[in-house]
C-alpha atoms as a PDB file:
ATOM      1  CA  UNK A   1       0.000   0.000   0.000  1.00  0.00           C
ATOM      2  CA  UNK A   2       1.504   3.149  -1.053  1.00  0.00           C
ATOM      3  CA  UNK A   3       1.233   6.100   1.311  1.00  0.00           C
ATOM      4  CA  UNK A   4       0.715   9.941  -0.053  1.00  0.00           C
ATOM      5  CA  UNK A   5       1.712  12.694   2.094  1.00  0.00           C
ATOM      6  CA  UNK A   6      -0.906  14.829   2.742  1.00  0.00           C
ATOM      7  CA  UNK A   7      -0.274  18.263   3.878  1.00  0.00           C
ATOM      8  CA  UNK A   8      -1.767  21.057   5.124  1.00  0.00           C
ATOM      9  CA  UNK A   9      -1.484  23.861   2.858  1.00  0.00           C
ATOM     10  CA  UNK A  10      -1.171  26.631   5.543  1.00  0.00           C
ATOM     11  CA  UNK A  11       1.619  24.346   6.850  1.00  0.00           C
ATOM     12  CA  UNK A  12       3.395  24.196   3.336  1.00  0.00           C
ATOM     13  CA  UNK A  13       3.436  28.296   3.409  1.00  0.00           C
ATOM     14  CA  UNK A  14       4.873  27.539   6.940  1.00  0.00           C
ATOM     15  CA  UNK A  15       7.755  25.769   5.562  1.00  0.00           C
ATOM     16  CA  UNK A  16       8.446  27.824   2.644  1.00  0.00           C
ATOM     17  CA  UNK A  17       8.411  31.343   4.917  1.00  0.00           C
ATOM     18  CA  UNK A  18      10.954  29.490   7.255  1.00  0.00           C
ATOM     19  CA  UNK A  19      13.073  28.250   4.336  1.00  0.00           C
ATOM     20  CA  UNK A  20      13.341  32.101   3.069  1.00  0.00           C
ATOM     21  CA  UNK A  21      13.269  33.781   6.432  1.00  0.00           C
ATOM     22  CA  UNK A  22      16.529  31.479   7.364  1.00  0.00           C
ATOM     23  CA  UNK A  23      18.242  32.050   3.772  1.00  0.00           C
ATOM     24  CA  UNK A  24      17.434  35.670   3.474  1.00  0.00           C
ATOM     25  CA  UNK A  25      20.736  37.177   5.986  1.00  0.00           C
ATOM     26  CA  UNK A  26      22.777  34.800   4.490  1.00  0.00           C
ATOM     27  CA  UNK A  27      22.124  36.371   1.208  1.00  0.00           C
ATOM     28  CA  UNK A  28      22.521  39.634   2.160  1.00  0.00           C
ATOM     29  CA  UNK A  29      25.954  38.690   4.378  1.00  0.00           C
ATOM     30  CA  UNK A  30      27.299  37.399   1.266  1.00  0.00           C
ATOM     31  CA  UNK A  31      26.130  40.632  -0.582  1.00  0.00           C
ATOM     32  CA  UNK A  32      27.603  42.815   1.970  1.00  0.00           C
ATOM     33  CA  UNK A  33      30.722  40.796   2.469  1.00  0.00           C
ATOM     34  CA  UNK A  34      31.296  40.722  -1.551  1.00  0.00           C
ATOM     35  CA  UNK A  35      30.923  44.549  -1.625  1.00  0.00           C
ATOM     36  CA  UNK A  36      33.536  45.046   1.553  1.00  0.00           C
ATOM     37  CA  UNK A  37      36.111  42.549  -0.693  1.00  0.00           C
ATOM     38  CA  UNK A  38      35.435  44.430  -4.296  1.00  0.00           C
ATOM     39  CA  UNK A  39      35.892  48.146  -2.515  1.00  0.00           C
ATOM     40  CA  UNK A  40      38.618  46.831   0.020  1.00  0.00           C
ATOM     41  CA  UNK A  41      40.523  45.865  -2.987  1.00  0.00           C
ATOM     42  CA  UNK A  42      40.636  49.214  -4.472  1.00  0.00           C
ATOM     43  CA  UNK A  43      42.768  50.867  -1.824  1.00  0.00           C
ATOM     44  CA  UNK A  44      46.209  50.790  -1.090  1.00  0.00           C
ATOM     45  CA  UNK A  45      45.792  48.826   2.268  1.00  0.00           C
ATOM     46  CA  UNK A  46      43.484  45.820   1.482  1.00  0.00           C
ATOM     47  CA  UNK A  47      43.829  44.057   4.690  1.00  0.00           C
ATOM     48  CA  UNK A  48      43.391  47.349   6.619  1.00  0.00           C
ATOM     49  CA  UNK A  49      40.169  48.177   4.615  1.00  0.00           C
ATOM     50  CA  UNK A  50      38.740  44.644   5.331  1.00  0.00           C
ATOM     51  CA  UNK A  51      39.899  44.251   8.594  1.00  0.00           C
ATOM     52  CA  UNK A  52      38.673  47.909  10.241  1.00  0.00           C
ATOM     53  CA  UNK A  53      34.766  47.010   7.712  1.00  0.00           C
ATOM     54  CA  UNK A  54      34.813  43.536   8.699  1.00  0.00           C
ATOM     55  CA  UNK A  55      34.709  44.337  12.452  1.00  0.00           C
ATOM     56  CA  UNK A  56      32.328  46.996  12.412  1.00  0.00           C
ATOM     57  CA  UNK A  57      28.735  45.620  12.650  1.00  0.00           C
ATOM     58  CA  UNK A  58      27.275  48.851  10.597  1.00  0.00           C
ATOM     59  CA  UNK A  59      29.122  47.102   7.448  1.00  0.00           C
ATOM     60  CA  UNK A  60      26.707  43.986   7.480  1.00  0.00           C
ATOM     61  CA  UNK A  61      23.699  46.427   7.157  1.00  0.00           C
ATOM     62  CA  UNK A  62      24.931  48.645   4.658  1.00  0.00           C
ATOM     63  CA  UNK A  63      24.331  47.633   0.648  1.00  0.00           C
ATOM     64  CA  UNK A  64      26.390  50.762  -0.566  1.00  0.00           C
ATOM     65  CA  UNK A  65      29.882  52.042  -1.171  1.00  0.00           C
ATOM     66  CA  UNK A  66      28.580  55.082  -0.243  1.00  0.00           C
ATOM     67  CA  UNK A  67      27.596  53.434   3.624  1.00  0.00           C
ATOM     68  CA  UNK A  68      31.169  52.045   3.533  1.00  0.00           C
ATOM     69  CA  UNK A  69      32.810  54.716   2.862  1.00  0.00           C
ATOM     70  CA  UNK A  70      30.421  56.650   5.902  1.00  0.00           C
ATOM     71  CA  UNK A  71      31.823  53.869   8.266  1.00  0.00           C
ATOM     72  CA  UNK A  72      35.280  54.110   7.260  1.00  0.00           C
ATOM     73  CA  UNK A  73      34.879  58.457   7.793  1.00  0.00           C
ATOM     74  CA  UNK A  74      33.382  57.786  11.175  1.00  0.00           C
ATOM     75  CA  UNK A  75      36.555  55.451  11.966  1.00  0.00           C
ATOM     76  CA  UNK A  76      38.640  58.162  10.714  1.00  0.00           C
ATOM     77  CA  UNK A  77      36.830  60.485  13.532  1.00  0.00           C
ATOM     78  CA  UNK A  78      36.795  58.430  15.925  1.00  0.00           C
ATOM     79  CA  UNK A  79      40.838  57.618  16.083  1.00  0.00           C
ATOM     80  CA  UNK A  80      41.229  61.208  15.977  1.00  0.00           C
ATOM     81  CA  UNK A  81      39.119  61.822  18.450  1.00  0.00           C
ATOM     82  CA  UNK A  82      40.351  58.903  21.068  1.00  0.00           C
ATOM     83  CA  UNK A  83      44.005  60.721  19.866  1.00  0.00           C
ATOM     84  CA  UNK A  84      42.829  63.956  20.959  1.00  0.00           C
ATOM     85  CA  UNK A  85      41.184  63.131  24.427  1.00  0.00           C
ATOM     86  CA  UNK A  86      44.801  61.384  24.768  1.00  0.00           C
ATOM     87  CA  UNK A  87      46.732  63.870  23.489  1.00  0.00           C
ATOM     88  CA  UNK A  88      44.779  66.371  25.862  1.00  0.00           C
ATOM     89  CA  UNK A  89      45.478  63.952  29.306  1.00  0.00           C
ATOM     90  CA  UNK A  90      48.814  64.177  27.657  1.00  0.00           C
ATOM     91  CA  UNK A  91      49.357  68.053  27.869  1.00  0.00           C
ATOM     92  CA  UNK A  92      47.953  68.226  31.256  1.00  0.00           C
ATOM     93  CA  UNK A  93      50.435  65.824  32.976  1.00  0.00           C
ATOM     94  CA  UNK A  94      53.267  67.316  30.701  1.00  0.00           C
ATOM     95  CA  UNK A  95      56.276  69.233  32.372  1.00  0.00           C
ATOM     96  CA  UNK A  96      58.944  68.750  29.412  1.00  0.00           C
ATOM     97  CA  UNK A  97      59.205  72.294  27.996  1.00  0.00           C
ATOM     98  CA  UNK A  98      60.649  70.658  24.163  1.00  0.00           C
ATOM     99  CA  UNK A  99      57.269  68.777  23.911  1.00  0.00           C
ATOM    100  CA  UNK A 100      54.308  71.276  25.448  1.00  0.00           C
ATOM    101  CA  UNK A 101      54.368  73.076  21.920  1.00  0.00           C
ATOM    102  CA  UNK A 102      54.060  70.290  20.155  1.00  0.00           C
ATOM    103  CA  UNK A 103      51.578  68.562  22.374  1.00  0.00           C
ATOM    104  CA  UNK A 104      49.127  71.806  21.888  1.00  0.00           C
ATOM    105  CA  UNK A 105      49.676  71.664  17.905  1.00  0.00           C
ATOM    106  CA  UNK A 106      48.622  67.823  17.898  1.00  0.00           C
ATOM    107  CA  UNK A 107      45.616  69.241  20.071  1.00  0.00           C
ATOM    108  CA  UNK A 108      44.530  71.961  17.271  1.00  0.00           C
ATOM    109  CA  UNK A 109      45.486  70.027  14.575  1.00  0.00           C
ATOM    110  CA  UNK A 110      43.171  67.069  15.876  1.00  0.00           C
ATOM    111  CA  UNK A 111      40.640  69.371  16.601  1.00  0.00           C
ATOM    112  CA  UNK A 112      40.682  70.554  13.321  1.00  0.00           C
ATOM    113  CA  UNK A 113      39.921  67.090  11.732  1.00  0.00           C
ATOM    114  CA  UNK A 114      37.490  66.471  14.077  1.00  0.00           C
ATOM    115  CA  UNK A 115      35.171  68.683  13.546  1.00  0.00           C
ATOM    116  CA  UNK A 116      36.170  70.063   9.521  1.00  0.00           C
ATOM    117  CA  UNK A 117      37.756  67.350   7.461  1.00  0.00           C
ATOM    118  CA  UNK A 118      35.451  64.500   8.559  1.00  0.00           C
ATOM    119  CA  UNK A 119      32.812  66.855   8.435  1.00  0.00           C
ATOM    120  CA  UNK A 120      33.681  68.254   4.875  1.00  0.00           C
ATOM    121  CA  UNK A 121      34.294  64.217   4.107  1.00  0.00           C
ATOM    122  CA  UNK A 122      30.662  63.145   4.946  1.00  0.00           C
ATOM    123  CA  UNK A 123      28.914  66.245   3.131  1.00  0.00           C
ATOM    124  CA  UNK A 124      31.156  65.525   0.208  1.00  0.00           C
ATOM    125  CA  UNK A 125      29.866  61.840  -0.071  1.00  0.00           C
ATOM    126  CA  UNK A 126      26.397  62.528   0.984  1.00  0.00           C
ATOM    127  CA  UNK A 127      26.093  65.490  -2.048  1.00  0.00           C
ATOM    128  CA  UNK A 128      27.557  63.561  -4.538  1.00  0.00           C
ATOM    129  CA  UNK A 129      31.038  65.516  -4.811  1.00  0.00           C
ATOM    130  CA  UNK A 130      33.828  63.147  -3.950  1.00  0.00           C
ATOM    131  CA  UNK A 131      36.926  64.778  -4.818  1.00  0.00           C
ATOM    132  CA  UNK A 132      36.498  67.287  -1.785  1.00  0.00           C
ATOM    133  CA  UNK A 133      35.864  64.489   0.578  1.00  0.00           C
ATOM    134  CA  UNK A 134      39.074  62.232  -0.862  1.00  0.00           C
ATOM    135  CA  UNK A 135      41.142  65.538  -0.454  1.00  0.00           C
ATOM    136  CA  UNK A 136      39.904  66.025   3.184  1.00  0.00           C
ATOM    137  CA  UNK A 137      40.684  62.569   3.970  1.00  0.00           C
ATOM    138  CA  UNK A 138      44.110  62.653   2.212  1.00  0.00           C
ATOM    139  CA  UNK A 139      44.817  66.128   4.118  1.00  0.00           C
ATOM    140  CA  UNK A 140      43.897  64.546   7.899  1.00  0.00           C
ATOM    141  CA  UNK A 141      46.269  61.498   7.284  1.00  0.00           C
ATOM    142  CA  UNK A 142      49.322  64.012   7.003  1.00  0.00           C
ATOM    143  CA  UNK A 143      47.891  66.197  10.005  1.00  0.00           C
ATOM    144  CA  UNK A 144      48.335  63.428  11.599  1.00  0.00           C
ATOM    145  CA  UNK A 145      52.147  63.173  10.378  1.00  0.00           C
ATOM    146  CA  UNK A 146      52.454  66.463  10.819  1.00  0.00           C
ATOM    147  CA  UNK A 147      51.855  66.052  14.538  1.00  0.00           C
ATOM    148  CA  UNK A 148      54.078  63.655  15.272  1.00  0.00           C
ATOM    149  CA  UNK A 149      56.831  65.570  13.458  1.00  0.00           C
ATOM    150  CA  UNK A 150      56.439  68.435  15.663  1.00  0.00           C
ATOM    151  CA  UNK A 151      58.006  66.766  18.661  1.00  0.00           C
ATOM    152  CA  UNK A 152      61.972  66.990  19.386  1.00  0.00           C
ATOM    153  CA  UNK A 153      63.679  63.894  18.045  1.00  0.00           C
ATOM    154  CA  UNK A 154      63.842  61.083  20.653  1.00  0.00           C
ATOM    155  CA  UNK A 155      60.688  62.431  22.356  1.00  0.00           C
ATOM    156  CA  UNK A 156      57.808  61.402  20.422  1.00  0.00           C
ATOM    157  CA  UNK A 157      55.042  59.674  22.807  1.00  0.00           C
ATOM    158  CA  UNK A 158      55.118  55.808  21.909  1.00  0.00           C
ATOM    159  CA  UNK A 159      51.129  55.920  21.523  1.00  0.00           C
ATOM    160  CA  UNK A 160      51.131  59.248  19.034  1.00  0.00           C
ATOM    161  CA  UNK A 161      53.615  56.869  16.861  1.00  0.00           C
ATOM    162  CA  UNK A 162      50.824  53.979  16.930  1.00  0.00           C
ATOM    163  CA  UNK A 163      48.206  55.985  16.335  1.00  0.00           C
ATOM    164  CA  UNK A 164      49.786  58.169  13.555  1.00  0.00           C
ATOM    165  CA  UNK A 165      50.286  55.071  11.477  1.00  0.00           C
ATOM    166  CA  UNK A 166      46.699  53.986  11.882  1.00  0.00           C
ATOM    167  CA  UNK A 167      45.309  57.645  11.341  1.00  0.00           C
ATOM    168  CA  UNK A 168      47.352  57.390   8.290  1.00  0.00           C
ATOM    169  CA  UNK A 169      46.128  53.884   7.112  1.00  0.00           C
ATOM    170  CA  UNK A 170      42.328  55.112   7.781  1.00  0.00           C
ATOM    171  CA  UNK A 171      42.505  58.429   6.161  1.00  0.00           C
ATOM    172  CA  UNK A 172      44.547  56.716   3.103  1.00  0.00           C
ATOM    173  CA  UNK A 173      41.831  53.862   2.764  1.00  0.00           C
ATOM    174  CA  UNK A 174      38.902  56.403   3.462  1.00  0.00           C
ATOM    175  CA  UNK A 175      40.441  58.887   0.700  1.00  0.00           C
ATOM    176  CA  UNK A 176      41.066  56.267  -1.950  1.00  0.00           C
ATOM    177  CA  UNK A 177      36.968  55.241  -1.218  1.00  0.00           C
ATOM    178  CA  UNK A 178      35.665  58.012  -1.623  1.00  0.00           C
ATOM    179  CA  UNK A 179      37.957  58.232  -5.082  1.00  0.00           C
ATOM    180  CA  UNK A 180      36.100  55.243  -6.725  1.00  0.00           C
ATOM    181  CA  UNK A 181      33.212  57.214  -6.355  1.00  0.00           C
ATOM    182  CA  UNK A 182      34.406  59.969  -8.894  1.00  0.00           C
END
């Protein structure tokens, strides 16, 4: 005697929504994933790109370069502005005469990125005229090197070194982002 499966067709819809509801964020995590690895690739630090989008969990909702790039600007801001709250408990504590100066010019200059260049950065994505963001991101990474070159020889903090080569790295991979856009 052969037996038929007979099923209830509210339970088949069941199955079916389940089946879709579980493959749908796979989908898209591939989608976003692919996106990260195609726009990565286009900048001069691959691994840094992938790495600093990859760990960020705004990346897996984002289907845009254009919400990449926004990520990888609010990175940019957000080691400058960790540098400057450092640089500031710096200052205070700081009683070597050579590095004061240069301590306050790391403070302005961070300041300055802070609040303009990231600032110019996002507007420039959001209205469709990358070239002023890439430049704004291209100008912070050597504020950044500019600060650390301000201190005597010998005397540069160990943490503004670290940081100045990530600020760098960002700013390079944001400003090369923004420039597939143009």
């Amino acid at each position: 005697m052969k037996r038929t499966l007979n099923t209830n067709p509210l339970l088949r819809l069941l199955i079916l929504f389940n089946i879709l509801t579980l493959s749908i964020p796979i989908y898209f995590r591939t989608t976003t994933t692919d996106l990260i690895t195609a726009t990565c690739n286009q900048t001069p630090d691959p691994n840094l790109c992938q790495a600093v989008l990859g760990s960020d969990p705004r990346s897996s909702e984002t289907e845009t370069i254009e919400g990449l790039i926004l990520i990888m600007v609010d990175v940019v801001k957000t080691g400058f502005s960790d540098s400057l709250q450092y640089v500031k408990e710096l200052s205070k504590k700081a009683r070597d005469p050579d590095i004061i100066p240069a301590l306050q010019e790391c403070i302005w200059v961070y300041k300055v990125v802070v609040e303009t260049s990231v600032e110019l950065a996002v507007k420039a994505v959001k209205q469709g005229v990358p070239k002023f963001g890439e430049k704004a991101m291209a100008d912070a990474g050597m504020e950044a090197q500019l600060c650390m070159m301000g201190f005597p020889e010998g005397k540069v903090p160990g943490r503004i070194m670290g940081w100045t080569r990530m600020l760098q790295g960002v700013c390079n991979v944001a400003a090369s982002m923004i420039k597939i856009l143009e």
